[in-house]
N, C-alpha and C. Protein backbone atom coordinates (compact mmCIF):
# COMPACT_ATOMS: atom_id res chain seq x y z
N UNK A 1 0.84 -1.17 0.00
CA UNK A 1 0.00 0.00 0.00
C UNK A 1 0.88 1.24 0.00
N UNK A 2 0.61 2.23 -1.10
CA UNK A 2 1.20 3.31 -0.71
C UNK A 2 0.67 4.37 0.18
N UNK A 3 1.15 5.36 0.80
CA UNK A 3 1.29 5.78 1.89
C UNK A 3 1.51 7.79 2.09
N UNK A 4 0.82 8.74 1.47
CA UNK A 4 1.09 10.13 1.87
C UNK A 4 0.76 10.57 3.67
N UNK A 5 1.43 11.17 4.05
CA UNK A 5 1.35 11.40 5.81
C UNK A 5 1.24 12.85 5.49
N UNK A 6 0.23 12.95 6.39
CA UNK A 6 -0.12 15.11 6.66
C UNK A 6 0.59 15.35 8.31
N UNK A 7 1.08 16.02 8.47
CA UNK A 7 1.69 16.46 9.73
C UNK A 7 1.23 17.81 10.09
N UNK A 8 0.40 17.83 11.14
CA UNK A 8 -0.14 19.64 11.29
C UNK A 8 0.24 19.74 12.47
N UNK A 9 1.01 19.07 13.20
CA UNK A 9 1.50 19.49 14.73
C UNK A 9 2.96 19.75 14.51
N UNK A 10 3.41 20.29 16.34
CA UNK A 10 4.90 20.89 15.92
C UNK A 10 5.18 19.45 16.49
N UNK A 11 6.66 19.39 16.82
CA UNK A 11 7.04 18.07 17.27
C UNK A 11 7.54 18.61 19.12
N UNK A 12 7.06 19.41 19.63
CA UNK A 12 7.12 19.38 21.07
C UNK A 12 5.98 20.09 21.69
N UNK A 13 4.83 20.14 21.17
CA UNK A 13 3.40 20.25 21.73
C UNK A 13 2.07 19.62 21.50
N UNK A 14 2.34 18.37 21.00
CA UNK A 14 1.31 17.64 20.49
C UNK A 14 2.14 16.13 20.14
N UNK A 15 1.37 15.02 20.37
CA UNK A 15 1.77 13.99 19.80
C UNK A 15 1.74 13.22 18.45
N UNK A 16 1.28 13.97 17.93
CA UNK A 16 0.57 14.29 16.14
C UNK A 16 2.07 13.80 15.74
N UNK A 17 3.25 14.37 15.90
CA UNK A 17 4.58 14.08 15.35
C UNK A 17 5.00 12.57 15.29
N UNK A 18 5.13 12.72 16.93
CA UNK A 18 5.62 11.19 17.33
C UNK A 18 4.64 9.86 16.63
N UNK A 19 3.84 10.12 17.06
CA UNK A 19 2.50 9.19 16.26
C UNK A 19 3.14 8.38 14.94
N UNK A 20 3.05 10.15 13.92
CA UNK A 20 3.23 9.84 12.22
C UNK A 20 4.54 9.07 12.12
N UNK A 21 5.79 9.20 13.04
CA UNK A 21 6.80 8.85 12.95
C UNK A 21 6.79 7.35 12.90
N UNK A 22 6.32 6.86 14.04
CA UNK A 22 5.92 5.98 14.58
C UNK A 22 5.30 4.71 13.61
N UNK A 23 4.22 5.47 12.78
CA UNK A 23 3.10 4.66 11.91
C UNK A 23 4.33 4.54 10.91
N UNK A 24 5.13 5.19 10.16
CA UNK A 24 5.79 5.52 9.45
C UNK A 24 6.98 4.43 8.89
N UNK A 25 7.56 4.30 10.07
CA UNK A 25 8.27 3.04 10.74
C UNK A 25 7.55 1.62 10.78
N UNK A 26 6.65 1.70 11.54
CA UNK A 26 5.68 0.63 11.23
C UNK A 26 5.37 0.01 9.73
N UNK A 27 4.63 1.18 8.75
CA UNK A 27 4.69 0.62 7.62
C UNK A 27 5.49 0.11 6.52
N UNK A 28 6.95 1.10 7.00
CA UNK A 28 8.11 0.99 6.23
C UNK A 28 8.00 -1.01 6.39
N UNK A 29 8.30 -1.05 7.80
CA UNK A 29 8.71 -2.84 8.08
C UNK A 29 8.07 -3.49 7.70
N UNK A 30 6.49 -3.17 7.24
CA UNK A 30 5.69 -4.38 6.65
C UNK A 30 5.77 -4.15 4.96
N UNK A 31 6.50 -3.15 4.43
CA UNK A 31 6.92 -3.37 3.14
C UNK A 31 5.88 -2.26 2.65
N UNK A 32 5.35 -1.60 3.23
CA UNK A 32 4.38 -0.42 2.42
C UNK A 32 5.22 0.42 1.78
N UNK A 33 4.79 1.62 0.96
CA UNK A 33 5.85 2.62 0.89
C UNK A 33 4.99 3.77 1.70
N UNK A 34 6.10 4.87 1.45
CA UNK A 34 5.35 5.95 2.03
C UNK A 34 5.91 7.14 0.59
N UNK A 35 4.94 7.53 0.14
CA UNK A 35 4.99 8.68 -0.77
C UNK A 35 5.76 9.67 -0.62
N UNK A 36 4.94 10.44 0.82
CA UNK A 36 5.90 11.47 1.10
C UNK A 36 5.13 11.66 2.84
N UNK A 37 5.92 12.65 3.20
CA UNK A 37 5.59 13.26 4.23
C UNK A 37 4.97 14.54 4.65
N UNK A 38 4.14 15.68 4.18
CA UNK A 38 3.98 16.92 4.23
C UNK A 38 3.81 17.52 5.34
N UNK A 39 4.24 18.48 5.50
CA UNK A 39 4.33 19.20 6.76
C UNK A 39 4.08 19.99 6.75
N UNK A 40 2.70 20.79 7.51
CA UNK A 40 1.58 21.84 7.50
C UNK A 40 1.25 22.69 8.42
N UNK A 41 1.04 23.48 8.99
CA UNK A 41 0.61 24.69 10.03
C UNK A 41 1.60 24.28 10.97
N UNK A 42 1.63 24.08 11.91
CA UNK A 42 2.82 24.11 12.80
C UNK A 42 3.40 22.89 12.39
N UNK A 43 3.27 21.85 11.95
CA UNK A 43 4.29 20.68 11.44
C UNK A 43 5.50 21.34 11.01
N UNK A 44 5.85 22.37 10.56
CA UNK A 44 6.60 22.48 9.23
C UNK A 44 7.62 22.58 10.44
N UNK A 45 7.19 23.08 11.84
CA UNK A 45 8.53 22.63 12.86
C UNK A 45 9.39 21.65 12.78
N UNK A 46 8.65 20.47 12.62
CA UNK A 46 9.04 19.90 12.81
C UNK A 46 10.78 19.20 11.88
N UNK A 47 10.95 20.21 10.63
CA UNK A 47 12.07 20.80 9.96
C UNK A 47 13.08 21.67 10.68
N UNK A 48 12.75 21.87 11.64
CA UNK A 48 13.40 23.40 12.01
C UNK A 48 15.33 22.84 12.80
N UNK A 49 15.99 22.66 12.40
CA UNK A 49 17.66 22.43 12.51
C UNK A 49 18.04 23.00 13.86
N UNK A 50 17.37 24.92 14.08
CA UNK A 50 17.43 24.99 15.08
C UNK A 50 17.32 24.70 16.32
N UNK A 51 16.66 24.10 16.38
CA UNK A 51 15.55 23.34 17.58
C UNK A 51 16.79 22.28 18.27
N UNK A 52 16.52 22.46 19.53
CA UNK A 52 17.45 22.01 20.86
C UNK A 52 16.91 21.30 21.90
N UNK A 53 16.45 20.37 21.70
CA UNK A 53 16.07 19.17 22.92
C UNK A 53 16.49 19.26 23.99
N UNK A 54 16.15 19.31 24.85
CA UNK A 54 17.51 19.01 26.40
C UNK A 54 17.83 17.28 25.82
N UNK A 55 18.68 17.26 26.87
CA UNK A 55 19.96 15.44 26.40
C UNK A 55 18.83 14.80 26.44
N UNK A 56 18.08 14.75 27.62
CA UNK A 56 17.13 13.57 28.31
C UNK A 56 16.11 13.79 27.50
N UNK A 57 15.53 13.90 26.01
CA UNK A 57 14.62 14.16 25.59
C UNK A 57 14.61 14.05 24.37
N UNK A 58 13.75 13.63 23.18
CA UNK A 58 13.84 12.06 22.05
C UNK A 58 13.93 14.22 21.04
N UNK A 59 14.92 13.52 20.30
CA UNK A 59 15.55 14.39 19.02
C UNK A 59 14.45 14.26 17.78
N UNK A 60 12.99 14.75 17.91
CA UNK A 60 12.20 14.58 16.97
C UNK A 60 12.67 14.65 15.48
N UNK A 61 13.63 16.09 15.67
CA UNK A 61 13.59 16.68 14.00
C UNK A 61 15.11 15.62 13.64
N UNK A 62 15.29 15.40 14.80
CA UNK A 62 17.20 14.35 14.27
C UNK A 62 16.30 12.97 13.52
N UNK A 63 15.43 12.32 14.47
CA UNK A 63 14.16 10.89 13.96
C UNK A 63 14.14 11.53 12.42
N UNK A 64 13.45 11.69 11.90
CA UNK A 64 13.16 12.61 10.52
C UNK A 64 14.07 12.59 9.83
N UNK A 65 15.16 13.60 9.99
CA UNK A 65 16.19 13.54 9.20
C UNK A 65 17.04 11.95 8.53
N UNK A 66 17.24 10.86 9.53
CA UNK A 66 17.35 9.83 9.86
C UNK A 66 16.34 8.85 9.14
N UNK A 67 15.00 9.24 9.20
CA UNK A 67 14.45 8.46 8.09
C UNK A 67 14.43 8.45 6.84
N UNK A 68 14.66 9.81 7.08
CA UNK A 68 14.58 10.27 5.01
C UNK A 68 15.85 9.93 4.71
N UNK A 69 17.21 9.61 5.40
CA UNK A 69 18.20 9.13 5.08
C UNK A 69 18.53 7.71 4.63
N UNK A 70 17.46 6.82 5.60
CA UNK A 70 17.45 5.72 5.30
C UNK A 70 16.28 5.31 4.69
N UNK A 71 16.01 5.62 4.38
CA UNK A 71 14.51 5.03 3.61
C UNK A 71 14.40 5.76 2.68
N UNK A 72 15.08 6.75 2.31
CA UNK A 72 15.13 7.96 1.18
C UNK A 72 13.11 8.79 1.04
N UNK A 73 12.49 8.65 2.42
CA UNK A 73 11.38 9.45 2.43
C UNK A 73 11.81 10.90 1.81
N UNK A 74 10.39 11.69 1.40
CA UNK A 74 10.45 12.54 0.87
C UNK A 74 9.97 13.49 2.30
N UNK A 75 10.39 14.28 2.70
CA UNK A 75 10.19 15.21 3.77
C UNK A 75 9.99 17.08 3.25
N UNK A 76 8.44 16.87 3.21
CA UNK A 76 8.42 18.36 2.09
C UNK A 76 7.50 19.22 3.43
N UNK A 77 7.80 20.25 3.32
CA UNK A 77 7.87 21.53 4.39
C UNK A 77 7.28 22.62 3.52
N UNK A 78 5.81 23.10 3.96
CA UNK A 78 4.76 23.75 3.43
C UNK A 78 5.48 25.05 2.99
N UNK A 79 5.72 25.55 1.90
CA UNK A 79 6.60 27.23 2.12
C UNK A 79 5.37 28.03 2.62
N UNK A 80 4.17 28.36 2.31
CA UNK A 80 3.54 29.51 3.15
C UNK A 80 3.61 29.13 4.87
N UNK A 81 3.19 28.16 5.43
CA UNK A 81 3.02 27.64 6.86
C UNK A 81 4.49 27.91 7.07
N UNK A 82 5.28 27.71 6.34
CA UNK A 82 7.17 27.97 6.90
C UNK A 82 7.21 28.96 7.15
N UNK A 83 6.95 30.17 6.15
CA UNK A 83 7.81 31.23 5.99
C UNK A 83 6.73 32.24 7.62
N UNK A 84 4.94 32.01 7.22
CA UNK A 84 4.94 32.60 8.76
C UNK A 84 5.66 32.10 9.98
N UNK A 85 6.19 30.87 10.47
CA UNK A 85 6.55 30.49 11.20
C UNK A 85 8.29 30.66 10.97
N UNK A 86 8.76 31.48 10.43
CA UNK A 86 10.36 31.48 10.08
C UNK A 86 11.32 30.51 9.48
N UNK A 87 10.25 29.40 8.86
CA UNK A 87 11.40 27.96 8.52
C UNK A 87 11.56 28.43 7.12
N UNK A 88 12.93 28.83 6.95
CA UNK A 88 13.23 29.09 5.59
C UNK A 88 14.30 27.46 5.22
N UNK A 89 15.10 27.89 3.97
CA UNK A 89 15.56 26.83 3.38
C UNK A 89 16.88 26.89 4.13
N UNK A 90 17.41 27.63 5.09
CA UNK A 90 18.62 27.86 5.82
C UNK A 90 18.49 27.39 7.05
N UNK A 91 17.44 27.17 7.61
CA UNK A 91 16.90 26.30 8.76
C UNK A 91 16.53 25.03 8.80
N UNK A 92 16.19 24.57 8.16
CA UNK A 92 15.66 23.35 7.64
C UNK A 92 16.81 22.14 7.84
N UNK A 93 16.37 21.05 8.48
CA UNK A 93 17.51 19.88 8.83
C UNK A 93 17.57 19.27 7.41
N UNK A 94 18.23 18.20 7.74
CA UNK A 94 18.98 17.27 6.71
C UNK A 94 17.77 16.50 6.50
N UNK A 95 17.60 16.49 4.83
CA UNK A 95 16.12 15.25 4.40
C UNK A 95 14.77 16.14 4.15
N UNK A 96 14.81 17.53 4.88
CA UNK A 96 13.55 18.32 4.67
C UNK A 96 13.91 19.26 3.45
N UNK A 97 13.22 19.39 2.71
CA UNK A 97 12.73 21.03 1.25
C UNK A 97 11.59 21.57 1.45
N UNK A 98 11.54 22.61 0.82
CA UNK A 98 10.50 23.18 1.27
C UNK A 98 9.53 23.74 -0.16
N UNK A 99 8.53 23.24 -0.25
CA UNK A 99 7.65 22.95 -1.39
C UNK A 99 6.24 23.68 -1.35
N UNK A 100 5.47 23.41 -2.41
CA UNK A 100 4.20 23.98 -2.13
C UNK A 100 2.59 22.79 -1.98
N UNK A 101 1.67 23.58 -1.62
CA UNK A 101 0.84 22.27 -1.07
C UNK A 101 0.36 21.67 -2.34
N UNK A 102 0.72 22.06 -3.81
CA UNK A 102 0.33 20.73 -5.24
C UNK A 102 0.97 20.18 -4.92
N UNK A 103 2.32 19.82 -3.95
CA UNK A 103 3.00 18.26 -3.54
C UNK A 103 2.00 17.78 -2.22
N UNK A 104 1.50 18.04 -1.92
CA UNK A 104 0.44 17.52 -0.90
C UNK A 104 -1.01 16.57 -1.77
N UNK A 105 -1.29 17.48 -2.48
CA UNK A 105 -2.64 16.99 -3.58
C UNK A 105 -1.82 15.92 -4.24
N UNK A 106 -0.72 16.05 -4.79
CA UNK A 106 0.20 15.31 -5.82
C UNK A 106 -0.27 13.76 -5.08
N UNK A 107 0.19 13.96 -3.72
CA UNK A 107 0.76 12.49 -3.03
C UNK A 107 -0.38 12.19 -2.59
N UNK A 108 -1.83 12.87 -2.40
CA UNK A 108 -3.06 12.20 -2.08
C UNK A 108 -3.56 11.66 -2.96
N UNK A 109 -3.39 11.95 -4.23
CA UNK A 109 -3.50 11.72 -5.64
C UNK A 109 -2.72 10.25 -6.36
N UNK A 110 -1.40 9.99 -5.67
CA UNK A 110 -1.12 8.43 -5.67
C UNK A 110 -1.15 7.58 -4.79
N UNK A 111 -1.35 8.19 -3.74
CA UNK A 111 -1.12 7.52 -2.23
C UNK A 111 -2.64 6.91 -2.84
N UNK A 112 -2.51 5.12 -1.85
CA UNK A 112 -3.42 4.60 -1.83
C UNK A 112 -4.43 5.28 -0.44
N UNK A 113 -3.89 5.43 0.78
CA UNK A 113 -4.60 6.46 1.42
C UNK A 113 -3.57 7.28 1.85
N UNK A 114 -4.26 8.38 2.45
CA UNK A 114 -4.01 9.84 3.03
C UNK A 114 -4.09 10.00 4.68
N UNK A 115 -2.71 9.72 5.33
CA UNK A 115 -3.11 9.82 7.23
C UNK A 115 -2.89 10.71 7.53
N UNK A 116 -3.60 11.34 8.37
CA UNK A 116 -3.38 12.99 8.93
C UNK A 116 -3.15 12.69 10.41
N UNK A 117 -2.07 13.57 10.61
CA UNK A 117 -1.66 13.31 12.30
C UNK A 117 -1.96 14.89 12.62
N UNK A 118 -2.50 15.55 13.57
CA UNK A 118 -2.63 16.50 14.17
C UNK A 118 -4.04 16.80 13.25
N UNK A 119 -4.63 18.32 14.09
CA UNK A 119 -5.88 18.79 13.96
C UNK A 119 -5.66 19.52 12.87
């Protein structure tokens, strides 16, 4: 089954992140693919390079980077939802670009379904 993921949460105020990550992983191991990943109203945080965990506390945007490395996911970062929220292309971790939402329609459009994590 193929696989587009909507992300509308940030990755340290909602569990919307961890979740998609989570399912993500999951489907990878049973052999699904995953299309892409889009990242929407506060998701697009979840790109953000800047961002500083304390030690004792799970490296959301490092997870991410890390998948799209190994699994070669597509990790696309909304440009209007970015740019109000400051995520330009100079912020942005390793594995994230920053695109417009016809790559969102694109991947609902082959994806066999469409999972939305956050409100």
């Amino acid at each position: 089954m193929k696989f587009a993921i909507l992300v509308n949460e940030g990755p340290f105020n909602h569990q919307a992140s961890d979740s998609a990550y989570q399912f993500i992983k999951a489907a990878l191991a049973k052999g699904h693919e995953v299309l892409r990943v889009f990242f929407y109203y506060d998701g697009v945080l979840n790109g953000n390079r800047l961002s500083e965990p304390q030690s004792d506390d799970r490296n959301i945007v490092a997870r991410w980077s890390k998948l799209a490395e190994a699994h070669g996911t597509d990790l696309a970062v909304c440009v209007a939802a970015g740019l109000r929220r400051g995520i330009k292309d100079e912020v942005l971790a390793k594995g994230f670009r920053i695109t417009g939402l016809g790559q969102l329609i694109e991947a609902g459009i082959d994806a066999d379904r469409t999972v939305v994590f956050g409100d």
